[in-house]
Structure formats: C-alpha cells, structure tokens
C-alpha atoms as a PDB file:
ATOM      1  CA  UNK A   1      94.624  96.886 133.652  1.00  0.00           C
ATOM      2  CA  UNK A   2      92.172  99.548 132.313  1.00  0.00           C
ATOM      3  CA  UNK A   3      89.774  98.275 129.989  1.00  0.00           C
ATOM      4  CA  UNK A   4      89.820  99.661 126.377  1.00  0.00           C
ATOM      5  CA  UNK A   5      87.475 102.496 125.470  1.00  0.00           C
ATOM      6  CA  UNK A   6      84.557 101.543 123.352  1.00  0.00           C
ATOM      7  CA  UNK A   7      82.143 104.008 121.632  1.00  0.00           C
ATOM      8  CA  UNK A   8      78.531 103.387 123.344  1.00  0.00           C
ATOM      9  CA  UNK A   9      76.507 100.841 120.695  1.00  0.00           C
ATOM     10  CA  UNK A  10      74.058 102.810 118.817  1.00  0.00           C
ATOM     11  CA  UNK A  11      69.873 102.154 119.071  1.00  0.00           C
ATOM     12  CA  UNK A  12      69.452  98.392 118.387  1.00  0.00           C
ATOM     13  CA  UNK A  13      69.301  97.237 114.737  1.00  0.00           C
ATOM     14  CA  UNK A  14      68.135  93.644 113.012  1.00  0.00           C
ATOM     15  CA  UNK A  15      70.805  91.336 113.240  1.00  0.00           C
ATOM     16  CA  UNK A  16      72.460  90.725 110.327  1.00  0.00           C
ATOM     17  CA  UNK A  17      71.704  87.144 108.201  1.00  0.00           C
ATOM     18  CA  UNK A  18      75.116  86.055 108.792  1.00  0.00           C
ATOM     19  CA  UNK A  19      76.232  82.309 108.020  1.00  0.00           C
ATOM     20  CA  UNK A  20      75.837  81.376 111.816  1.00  0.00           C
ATOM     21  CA  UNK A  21      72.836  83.285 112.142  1.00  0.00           C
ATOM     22  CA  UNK A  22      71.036  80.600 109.678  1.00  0.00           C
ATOM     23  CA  UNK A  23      72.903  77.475 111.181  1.00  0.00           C
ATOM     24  CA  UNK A  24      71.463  78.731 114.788  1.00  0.00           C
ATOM     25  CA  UNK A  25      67.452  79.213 113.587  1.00  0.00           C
ATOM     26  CA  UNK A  26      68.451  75.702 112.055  1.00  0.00           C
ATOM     27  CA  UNK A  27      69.059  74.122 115.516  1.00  0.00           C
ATOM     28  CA  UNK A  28      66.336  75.983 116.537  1.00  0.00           C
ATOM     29  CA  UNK A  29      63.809  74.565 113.890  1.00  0.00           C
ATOM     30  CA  UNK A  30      65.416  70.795 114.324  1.00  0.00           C
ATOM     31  CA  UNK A  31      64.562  70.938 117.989  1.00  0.00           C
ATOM     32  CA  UNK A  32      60.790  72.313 116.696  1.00  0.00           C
ATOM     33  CA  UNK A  33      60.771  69.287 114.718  1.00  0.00           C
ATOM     34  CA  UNK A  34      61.958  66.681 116.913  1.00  0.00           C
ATOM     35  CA  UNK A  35      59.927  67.864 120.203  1.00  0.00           C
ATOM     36  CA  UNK A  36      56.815  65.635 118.645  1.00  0.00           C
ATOM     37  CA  UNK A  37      59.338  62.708 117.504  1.00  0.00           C
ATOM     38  CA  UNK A  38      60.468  61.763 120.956  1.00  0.00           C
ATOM     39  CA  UNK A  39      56.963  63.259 122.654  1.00  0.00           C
ATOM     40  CA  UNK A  40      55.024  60.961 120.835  1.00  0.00           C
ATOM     41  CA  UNK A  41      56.611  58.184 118.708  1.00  0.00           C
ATOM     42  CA  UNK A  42      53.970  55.881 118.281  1.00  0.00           C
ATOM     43  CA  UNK A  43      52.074  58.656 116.518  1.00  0.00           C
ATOM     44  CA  UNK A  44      53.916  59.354 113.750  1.00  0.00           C
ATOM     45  CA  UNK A  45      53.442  58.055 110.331  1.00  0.00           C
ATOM     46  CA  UNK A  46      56.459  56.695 110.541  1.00  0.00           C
ATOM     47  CA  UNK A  47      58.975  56.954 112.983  1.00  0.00           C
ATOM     48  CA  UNK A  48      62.015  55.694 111.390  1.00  0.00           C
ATOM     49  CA  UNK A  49      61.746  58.481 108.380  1.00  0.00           C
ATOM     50  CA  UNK A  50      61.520  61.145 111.165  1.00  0.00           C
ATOM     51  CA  UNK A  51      64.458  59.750 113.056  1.00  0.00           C
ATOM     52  CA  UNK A  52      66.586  59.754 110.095  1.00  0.00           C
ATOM     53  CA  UNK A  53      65.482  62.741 108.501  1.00  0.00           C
ATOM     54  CA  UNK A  54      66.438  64.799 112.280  1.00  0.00           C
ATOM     55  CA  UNK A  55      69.732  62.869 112.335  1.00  0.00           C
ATOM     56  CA  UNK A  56      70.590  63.614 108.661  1.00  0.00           C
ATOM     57  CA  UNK A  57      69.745  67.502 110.017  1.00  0.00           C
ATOM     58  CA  UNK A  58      72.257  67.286 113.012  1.00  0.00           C
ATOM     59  CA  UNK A  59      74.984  65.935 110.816  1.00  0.00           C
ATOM     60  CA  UNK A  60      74.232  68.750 108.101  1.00  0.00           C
ATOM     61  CA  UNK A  61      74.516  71.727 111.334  1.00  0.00           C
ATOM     62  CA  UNK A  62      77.469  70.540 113.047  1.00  0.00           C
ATOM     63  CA  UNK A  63      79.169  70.306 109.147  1.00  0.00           C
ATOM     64  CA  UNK A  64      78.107  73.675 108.412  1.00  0.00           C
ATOM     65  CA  UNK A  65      79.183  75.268 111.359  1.00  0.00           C
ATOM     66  CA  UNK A  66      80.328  72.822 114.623  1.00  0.00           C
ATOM     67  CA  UNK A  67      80.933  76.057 116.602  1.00  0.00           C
ATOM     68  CA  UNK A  68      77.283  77.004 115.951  1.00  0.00           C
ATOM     69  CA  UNK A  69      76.026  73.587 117.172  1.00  0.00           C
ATOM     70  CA  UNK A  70      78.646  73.996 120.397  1.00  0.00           C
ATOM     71  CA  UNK A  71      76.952  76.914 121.496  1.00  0.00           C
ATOM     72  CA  UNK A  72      73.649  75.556 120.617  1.00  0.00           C
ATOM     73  CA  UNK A  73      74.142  73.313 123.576  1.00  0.00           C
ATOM     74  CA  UNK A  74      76.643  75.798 125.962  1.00  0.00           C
ATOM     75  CA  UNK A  75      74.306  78.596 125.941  1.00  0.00           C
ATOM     76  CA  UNK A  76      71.685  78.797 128.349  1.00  0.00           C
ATOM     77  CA  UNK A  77      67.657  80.343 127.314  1.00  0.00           C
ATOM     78  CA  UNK A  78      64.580  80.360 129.063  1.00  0.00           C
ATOM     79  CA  UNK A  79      63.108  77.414 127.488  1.00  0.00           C
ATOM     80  CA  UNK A  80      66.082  74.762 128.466  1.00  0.00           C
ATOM     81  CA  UNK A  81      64.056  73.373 131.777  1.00  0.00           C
ATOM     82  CA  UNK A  82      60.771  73.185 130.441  1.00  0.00           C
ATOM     83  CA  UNK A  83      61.776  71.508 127.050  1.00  0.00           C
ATOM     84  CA  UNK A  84      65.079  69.561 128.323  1.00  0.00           C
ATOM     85  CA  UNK A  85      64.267  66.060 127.384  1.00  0.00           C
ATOM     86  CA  UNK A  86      64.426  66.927 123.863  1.00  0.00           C
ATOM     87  CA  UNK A  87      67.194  69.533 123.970  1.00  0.00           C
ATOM     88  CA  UNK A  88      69.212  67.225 126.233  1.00  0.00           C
ATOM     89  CA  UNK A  89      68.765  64.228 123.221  1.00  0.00           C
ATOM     90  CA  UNK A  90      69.603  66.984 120.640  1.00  0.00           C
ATOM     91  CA  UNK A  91      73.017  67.884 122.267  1.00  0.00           C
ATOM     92  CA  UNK A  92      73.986  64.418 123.276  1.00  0.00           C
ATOM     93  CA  UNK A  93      73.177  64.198 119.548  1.00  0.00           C
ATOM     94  CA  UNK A  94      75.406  66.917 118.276  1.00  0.00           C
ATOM     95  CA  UNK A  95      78.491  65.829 120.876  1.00  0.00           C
ATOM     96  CA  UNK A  96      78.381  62.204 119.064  1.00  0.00           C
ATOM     97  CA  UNK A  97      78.405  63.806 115.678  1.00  0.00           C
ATOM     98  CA  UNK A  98      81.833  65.797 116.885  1.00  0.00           C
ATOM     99  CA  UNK A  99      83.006  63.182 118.278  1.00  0.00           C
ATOM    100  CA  UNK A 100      82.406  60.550 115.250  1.00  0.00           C
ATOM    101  CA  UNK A 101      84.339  63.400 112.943  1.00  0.00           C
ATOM    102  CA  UNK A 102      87.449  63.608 114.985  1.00  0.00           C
ATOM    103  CA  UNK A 103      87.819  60.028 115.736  1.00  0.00           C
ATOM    104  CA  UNK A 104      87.510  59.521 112.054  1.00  0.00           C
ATOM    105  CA  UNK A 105      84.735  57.439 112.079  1.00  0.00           C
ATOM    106  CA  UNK A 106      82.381  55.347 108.849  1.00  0.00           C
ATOM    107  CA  UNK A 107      79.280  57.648 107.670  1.00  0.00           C
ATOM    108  CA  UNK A 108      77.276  54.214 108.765  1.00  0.00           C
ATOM    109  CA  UNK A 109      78.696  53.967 112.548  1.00  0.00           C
ATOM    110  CA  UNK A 110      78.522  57.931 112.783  1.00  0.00           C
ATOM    111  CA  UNK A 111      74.274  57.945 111.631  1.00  0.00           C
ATOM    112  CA  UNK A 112      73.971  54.818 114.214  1.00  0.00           C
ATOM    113  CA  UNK A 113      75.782  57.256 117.168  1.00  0.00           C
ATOM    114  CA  UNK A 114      73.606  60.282 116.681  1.00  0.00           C
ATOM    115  CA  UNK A 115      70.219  58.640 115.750  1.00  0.00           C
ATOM    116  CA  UNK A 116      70.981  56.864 119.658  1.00  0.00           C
ATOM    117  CA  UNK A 117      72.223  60.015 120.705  1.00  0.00           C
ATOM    118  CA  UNK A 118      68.572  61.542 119.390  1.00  0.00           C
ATOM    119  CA  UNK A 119      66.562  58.121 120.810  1.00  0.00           C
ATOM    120  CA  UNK A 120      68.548  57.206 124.323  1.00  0.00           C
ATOM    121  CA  UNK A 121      65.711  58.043 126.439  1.00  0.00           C
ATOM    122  CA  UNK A 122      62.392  57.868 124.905  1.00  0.00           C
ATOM    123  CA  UNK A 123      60.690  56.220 127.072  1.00  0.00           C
ATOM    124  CA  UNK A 124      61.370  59.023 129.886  1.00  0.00           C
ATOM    125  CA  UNK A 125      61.281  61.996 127.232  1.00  0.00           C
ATOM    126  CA  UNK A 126      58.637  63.798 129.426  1.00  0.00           C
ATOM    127  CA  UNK A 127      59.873  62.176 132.719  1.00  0.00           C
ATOM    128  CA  UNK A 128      63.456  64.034 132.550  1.00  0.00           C
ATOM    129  CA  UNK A 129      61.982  67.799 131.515  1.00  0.00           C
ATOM    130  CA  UNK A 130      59.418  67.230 134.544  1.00  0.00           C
ATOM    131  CA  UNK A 131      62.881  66.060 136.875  1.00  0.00           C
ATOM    132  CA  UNK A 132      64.851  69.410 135.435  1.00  0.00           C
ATOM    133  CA  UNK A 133      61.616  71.708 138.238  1.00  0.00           C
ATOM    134  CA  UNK A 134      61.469  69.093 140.958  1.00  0.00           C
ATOM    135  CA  UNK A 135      62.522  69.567 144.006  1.00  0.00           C
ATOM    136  CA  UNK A 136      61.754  66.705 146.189  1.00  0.00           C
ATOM    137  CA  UNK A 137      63.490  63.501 145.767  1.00  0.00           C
ATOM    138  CA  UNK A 138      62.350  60.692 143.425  1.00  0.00           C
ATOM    139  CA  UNK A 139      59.755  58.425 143.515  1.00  0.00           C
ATOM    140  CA  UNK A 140      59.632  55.354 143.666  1.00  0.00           C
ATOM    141  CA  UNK A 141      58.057  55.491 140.284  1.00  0.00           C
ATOM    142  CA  UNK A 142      60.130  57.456 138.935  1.00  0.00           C
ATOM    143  CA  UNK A 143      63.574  55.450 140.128  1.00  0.00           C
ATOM    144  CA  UNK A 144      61.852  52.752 138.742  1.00  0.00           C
ATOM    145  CA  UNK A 145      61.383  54.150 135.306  1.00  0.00           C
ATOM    146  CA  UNK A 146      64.339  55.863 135.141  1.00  0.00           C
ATOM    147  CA  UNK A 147      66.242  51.797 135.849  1.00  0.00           C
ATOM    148  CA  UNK A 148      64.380  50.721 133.117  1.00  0.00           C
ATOM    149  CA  UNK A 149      64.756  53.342 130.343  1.00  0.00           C
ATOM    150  CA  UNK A 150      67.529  52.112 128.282  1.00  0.00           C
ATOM    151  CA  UNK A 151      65.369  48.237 128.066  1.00  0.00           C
ATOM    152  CA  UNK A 152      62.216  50.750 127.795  1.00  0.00           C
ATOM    153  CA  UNK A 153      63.708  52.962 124.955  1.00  0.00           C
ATOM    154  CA  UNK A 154      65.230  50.007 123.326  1.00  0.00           C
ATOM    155  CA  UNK A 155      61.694  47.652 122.974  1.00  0.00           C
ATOM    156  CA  UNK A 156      59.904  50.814 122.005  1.00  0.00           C
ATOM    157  CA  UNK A 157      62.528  51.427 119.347  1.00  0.00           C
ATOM    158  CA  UNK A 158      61.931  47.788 118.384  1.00  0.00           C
ATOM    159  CA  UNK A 159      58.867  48.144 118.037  1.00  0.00           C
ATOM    160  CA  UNK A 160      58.559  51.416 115.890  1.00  0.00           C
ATOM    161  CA  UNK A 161      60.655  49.388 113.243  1.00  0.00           C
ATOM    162  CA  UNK A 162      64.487  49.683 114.478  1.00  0.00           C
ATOM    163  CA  UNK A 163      66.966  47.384 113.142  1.00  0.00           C
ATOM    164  CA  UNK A 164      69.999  49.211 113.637  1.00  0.00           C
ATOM    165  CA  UNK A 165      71.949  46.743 116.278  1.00  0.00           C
ATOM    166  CA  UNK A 166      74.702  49.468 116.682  1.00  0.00           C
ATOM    167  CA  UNK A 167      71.527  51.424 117.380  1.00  0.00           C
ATOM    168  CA  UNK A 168      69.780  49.419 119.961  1.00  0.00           C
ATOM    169  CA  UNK A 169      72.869  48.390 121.455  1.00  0.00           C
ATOM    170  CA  UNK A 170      74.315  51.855 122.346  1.00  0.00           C
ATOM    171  CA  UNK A 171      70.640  52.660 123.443  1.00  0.00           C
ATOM    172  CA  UNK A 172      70.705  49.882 125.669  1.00  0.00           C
ATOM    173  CA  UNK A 173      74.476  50.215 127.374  1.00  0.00           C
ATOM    174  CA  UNK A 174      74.735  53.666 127.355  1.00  0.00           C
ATOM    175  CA  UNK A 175      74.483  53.751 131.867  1.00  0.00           C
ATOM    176  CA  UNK A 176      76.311  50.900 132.355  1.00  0.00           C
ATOM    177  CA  UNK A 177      80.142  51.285 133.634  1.00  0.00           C
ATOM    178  CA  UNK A 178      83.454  50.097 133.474  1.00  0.00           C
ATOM    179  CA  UNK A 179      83.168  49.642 137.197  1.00  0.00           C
ATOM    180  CA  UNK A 180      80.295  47.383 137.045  1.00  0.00           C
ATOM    181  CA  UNK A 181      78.196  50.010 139.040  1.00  0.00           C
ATOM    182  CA  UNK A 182      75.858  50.955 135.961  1.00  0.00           C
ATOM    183  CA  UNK A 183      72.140  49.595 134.716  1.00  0.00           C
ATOM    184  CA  UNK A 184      70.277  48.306 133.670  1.00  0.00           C
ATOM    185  CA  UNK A 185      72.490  45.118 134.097  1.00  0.00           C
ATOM    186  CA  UNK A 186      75.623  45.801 135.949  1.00  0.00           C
ATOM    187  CA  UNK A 187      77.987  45.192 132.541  1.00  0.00           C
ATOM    188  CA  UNK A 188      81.704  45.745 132.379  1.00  0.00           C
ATOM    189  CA  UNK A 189      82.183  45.724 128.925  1.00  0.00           C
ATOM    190  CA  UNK A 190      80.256  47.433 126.344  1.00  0.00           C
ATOM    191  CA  UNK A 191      79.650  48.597 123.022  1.00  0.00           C
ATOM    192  CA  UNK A 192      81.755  51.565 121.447  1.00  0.00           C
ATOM    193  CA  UNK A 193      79.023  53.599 120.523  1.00  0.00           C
ATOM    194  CA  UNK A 194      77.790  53.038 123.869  1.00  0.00           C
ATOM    195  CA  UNK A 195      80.864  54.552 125.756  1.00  0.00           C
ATOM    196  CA  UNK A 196      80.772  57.288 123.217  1.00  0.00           C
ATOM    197  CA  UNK A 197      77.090  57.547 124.155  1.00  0.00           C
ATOM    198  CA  UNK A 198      77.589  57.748 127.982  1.00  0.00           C
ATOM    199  CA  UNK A 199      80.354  60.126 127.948  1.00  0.00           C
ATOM    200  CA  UNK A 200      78.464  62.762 125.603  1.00  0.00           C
ATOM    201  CA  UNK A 201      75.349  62.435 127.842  1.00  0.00           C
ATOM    202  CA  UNK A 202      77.138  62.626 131.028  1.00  0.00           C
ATOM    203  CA  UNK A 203      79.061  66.348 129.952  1.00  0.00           C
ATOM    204  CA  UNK A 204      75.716  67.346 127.990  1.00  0.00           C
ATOM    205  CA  UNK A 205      73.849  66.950 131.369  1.00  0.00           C
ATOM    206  CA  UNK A 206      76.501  68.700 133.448  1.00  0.00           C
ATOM    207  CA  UNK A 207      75.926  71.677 131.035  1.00  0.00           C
ATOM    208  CA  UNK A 208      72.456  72.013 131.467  1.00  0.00           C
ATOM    209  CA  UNK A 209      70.175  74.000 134.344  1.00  0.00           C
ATOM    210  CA  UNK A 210      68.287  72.136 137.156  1.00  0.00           C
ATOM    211  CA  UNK A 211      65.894  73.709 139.285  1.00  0.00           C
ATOM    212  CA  UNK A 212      68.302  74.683 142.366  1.00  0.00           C
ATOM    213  CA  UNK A 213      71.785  73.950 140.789  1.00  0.00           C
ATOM    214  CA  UNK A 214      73.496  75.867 138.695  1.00  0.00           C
ATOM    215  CA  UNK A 215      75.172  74.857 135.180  1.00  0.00           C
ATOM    216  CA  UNK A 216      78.386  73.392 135.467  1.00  0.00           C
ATOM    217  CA  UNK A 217      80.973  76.010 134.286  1.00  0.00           C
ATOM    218  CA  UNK A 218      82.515  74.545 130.954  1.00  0.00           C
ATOM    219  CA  UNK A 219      86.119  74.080 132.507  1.00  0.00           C
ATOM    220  CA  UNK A 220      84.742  72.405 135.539  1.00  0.00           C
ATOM    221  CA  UNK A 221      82.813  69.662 133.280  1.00  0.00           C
ATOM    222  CA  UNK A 222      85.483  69.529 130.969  1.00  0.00           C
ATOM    223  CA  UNK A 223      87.659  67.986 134.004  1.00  0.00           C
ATOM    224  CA  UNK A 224      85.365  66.217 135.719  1.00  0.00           C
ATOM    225  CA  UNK A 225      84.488  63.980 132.372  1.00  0.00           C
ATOM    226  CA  UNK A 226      88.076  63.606 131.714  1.00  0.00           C
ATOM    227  CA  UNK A 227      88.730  61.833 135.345  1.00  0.00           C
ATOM    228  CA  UNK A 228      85.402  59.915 134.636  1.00  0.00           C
ATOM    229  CA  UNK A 229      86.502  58.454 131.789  1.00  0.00           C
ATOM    230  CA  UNK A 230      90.332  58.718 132.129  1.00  0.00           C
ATOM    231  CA  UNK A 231      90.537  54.934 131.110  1.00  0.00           C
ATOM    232  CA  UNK A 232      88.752  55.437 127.743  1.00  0.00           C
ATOM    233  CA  UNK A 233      89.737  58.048 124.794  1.00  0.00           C
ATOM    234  CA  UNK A 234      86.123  59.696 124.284  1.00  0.00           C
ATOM    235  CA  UNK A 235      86.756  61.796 127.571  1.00  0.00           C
ATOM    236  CA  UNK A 236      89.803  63.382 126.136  1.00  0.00           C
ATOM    237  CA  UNK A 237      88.163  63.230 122.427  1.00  0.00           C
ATOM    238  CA  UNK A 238      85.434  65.496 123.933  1.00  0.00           C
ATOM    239  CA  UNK A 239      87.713  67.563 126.078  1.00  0.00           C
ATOM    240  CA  UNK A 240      89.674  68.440 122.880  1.00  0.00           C
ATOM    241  CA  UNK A 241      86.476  69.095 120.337  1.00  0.00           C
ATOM    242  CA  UNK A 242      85.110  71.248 122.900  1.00  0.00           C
ATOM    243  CA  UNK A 243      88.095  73.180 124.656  1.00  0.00           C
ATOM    244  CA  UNK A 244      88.063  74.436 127.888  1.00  0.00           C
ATOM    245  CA  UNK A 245      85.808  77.892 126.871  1.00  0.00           C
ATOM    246  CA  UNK A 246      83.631  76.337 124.602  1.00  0.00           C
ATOM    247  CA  UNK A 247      81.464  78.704 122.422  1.00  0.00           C
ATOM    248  CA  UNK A 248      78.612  80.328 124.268  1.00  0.00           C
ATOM    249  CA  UNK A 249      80.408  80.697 127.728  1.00  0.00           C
ATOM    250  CA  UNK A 250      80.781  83.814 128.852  1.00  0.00           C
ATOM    251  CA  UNK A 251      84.072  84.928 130.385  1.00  0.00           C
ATOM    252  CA  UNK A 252      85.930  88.288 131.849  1.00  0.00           C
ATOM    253  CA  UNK A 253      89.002  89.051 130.104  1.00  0.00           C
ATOM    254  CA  UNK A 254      91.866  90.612 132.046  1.00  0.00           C
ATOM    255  CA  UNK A 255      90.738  93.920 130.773  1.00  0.00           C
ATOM    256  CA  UNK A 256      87.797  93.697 133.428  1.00  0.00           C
ATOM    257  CA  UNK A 257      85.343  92.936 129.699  1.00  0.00           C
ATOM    258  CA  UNK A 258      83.086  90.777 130.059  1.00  0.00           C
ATOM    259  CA  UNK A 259      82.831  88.508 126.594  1.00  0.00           C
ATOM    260  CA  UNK A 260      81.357  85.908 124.979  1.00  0.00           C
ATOM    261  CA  UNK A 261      83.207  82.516 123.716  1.00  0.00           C
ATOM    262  CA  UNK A 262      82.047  82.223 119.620  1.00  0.00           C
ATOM    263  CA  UNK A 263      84.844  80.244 117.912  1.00  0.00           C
ATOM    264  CA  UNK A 264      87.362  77.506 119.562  1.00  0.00           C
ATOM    265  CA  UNK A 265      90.907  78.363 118.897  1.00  0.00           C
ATOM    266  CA  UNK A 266      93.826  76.437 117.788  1.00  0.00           C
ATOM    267  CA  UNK A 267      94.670  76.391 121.616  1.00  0.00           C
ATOM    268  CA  UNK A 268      92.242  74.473 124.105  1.00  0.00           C
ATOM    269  CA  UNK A 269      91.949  77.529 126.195  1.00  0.00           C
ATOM    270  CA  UNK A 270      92.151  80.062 123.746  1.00  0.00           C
ATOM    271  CA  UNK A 271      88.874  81.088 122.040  1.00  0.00           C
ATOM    272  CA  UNK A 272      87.728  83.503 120.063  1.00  0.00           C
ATOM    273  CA  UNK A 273      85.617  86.294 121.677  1.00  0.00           C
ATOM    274  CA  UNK A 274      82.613  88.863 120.706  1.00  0.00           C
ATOM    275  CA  UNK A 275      83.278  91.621 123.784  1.00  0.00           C
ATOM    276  CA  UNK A 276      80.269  93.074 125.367  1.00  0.00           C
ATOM    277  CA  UNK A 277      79.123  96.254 126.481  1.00  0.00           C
ATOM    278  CA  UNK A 278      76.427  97.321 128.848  1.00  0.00           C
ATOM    279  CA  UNK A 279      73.545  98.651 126.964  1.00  0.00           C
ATOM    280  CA  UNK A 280      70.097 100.009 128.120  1.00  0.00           C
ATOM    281  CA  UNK A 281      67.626  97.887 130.323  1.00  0.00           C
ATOM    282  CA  UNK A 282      70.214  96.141 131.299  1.00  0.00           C
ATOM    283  CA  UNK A 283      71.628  94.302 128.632  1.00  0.00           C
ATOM    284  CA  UNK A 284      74.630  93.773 127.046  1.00  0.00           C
ATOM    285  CA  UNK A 285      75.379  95.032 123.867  1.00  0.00           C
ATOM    286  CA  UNK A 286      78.172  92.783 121.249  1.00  0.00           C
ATOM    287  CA  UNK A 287      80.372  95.672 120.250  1.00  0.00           C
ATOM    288  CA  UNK A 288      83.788  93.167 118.740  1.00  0.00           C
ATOM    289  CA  UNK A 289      85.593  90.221 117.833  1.00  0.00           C
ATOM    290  CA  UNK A 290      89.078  89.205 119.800  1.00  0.00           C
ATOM    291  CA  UNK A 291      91.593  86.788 120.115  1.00  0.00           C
ATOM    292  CA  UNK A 292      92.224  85.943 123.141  1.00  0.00           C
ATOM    293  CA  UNK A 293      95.604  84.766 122.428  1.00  0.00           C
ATOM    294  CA  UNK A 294      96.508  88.135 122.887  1.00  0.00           C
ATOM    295  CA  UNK A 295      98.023  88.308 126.297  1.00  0.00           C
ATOM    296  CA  UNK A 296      96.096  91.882 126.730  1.00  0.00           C
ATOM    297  CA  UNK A 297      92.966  89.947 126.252  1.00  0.00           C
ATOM    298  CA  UNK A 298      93.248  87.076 128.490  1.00  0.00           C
ATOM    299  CA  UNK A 299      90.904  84.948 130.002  1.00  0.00           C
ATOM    300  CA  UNK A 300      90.607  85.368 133.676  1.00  0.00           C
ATOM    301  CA  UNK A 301      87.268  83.860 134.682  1.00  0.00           C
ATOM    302  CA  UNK A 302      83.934  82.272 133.792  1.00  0.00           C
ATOM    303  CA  UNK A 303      80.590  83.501 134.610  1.00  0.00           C
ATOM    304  CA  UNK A 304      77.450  80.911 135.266  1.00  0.00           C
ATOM    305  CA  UNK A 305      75.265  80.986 132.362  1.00  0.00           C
ATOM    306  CA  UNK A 306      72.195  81.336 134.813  1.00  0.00           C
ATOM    307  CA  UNK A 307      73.727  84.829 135.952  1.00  0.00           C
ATOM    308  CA  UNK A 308      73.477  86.536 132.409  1.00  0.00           C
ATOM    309  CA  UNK A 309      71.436  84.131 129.450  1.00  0.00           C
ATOM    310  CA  UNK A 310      68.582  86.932 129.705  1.00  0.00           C
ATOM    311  CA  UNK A 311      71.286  89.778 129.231  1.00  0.00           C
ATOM    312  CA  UNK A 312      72.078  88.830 125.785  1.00  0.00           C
ATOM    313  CA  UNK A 313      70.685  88.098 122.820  1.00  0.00           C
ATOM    314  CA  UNK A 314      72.587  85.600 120.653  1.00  0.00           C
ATOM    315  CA  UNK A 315      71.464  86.780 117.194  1.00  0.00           C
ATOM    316  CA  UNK A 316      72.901  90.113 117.843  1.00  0.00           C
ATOM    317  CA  UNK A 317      76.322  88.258 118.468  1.00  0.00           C
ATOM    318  CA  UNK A 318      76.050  85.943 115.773  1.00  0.00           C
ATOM    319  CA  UNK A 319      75.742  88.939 113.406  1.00  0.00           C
ATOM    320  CA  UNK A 320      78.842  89.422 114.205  1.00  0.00           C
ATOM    321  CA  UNK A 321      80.993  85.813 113.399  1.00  0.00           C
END
C-alpha cells in the first residue's frame, strides 16, 4: 500500500507547552532530584523526607498523565547507560504505581510499593549503571554484592530511619522465586508487594539498553513476563497497563510510515500514533496523530529503540498529544 502524501514539515519551531510536555520535564526533574537520593543516602539531611517527597512526585506524574510516565521509561536517550541505576529505580517505580491503580489498591500499600520500587537497590545504585558498559563477566566482587543487595539495601534503609515493614519486606524479597531458585534466601513464598516488585523490575530491565544487547522490543517483554509469572496476576496486570505497543515504541504502519506509540488504546495492540517524516540531518520530523485501529493504519512491525532514539526528539512529539 502507498503511503499517504504529507506536505514536507516546515523549518523547526519551539515545541509547544502542551500538558505532556510539562508531565515529561517533570520526570525529567524527579530523576534530577533523586540521582543524589540513591547516590548518596547517608548524606542527606534526611533521607526519609526525600524518599517520600520523590514517591509523592511519581504518584502525582503517573496521575497526571500515565502515558507520559510509560514513555518515560519505553523511550530510549543517550543518558539511559550512564545514569541507569537511578532511571531503572524510577521506572520500576512508576510500573508499581500503575500497577497499585489497576489492582485497586490502599493509598498506604500503593506509597509502600513505589517508595521500594524507588529504594530496591541502594546499596548497588552505582554498581548496576557501571554493569549497563561492561563487557567482561562479573567479579567475584561484584556477584557477591549483587547476592547481597536486597539484605544490603534493606539494613541501610534501616538504618536511615525506615519503618515501613511492607517497605523493607518487598525490598528484601523482591529476587526471590516461586521456584525456590531466587536470593538472597531461596524463599517460596513471599510478600505481595514483593511479587509486584519483582515483576515490574524484571520488564523495566528488559526495556532498558546494555552495552552489546539491544532493548527488548515491547511485545517481546510483554510475553516473556507473562510466561514468567503466568502463576501470579501482576504479569498479566502489567501486560494489560502497558499493552503490547506501549507509548514511546516506535513502529511501521502498513502504509510503509514509520510512527511513534503516544497513547494506549482501548485495544492492547492498538495505540495511538504521532506519524513521522524524514526531515533534514537526518531526523524525523512528527507531522500527525492516528489511530491505528484504522485497518489502513495498521501496525506491522517494531523498530529497536537503539536504531532511531537520536532521530527524534520527544518534545517535538509531545507538542503534539
């Protein structure tokens, strides 16, 4: 099928201050503001204010605009390696707050889930940004301190001035399995928050870069976490919230377009769509909204986000939802 004519964009112009414009510089300034959190805890004045007051922020974002916060996480930008630690505890953060909402969950057990979400591995903060560029295998050290993160985390949270038991709890189960194959202690049962907690890190970490692989393309991860944690609900609970094209993946549409994913649909495989056109130096250019619940506009593949992120510029699409 031909693709549509569109008129070639004009010169670029400042994005418009849309609605998702200002909930994306607000992830943006929430991950400024947490980097030093989770860098260095025992520094602040007071770690459990900062905790809260980031958590509070996450809640607020994915409220104000949960397609915003998906794509927060989906798409892919040049600082994701170097500052994954903390983007990596900011998504896992963002997927619990989703995930609280649809399974209906207290405003107490939903600020426990992504305040362990924002905390699950602060005593390796550093450790997993520096894993995201290595290529060798792990160290000894570093197996080691990875086996010993969620007791790690969970005494340093202890020791800042945690309470929270739902908290410390999820913190400390959140690798252990049904199977009895996890760690730190081999457990077959555990908390709820802490199967919440392992399921939204596990997809979270499938969506993001390593040096050498490429990011897991959304359908792909969407499975693979659904099969992982067939015998629980908060595989399917995230497969739902998130949809099979969640927003910022880019597709092709039958038409031979290339687009971008900006709004789930009522339909887990039908999003909403901001087509793109080539534009000078090798960009692409947002040019229009679609539905791609119009047959003429179907989905017919997904690109890897490493392939394109430095093609586009998100404000210029988010000026446009």
């Amino acid at each position: 099928m031909q693709a549509q004519p569109i008129p070639s964009p004009a010169a670029p112009e400042p994005a418009s201050v849309t609605h998702a414009l200002v909930c994306w510089q607000g992830w943006q300034d929430l991950t400024d503001r947490v980097e030093p959190v989770l860098a260095a805890p025992r520094e602040q004045a007071c770690f459990t204010q900062a905790i809260e007051s980031c958590a509070r922020t996450v809640l607020e974002l994915c409220e104000q605009d949960a397609d915003v916060a998906v794509a927060f996480m989906v798409h892919d930008t040049p600082d994701k390696l170097q500052r994954y630690g903390v983007l990596h505890s900011v998504h896992t953060a963002m997927l619990l707050a989703l995930v609280a909402r649809r399974r209906d969950w207290s405003p107490t057990l939903t600020f426990s889930a992504v305040q362990a979400g924002l905390t699950m591995n602060l005593s390796i903060t550093q450790l997993q940004s520096d894993l995201t560029q290595q290529t060798e295998p792990l160290s000894l050290l570093q197996r080691a301190d990875i086996h010993a993160h969620p007791q790690a985390s969970v005494q340093w949270l202890r020791e800042l001035g945690v309470t929270d038991e739902d908290w410390l709890m999820a913190v400390l189960q959140h690798h252990e399995q049904a199977d009895g194959k996890g760690y730190p202690a081999g457990m077959t049962q555990v908390s709820l928050l802490a199967d919440a907690l392992r399921t939204c890190d596990v997809y979270s970490a499938k969506m993001s870069p390593r040096v050498g692989r490429s990011v897991m393309q959304s359908p792909q991860a969407a499975t693979q976490i659904f099969r992982e944690r067939s015998a629980n609900y908060f595989g399917a609970t995230l497969t739902r919230e998130m949809g099979l094209y969640p927003p910022g993946t880019l597709v092709r549409l039958i038409t031979g377009q290339e687009a971008l994913a900006v709004r789930r649909g009522p339909d887990l495989g039908l999003p909403e769509v901001v087509i793109l056109q080539d534009a000078p130096g090798g960009r692409w250019a947002p040019v229009a909204r679609a539905q791609t619940n119009d047959t003429t506009l179907a989905i017919t593949m997904v690109h890897e986000a490493n392939e394109w992120a430095h093609r586009l510029d998100m404000r210029q699409v988010l000026a446009l939802c």
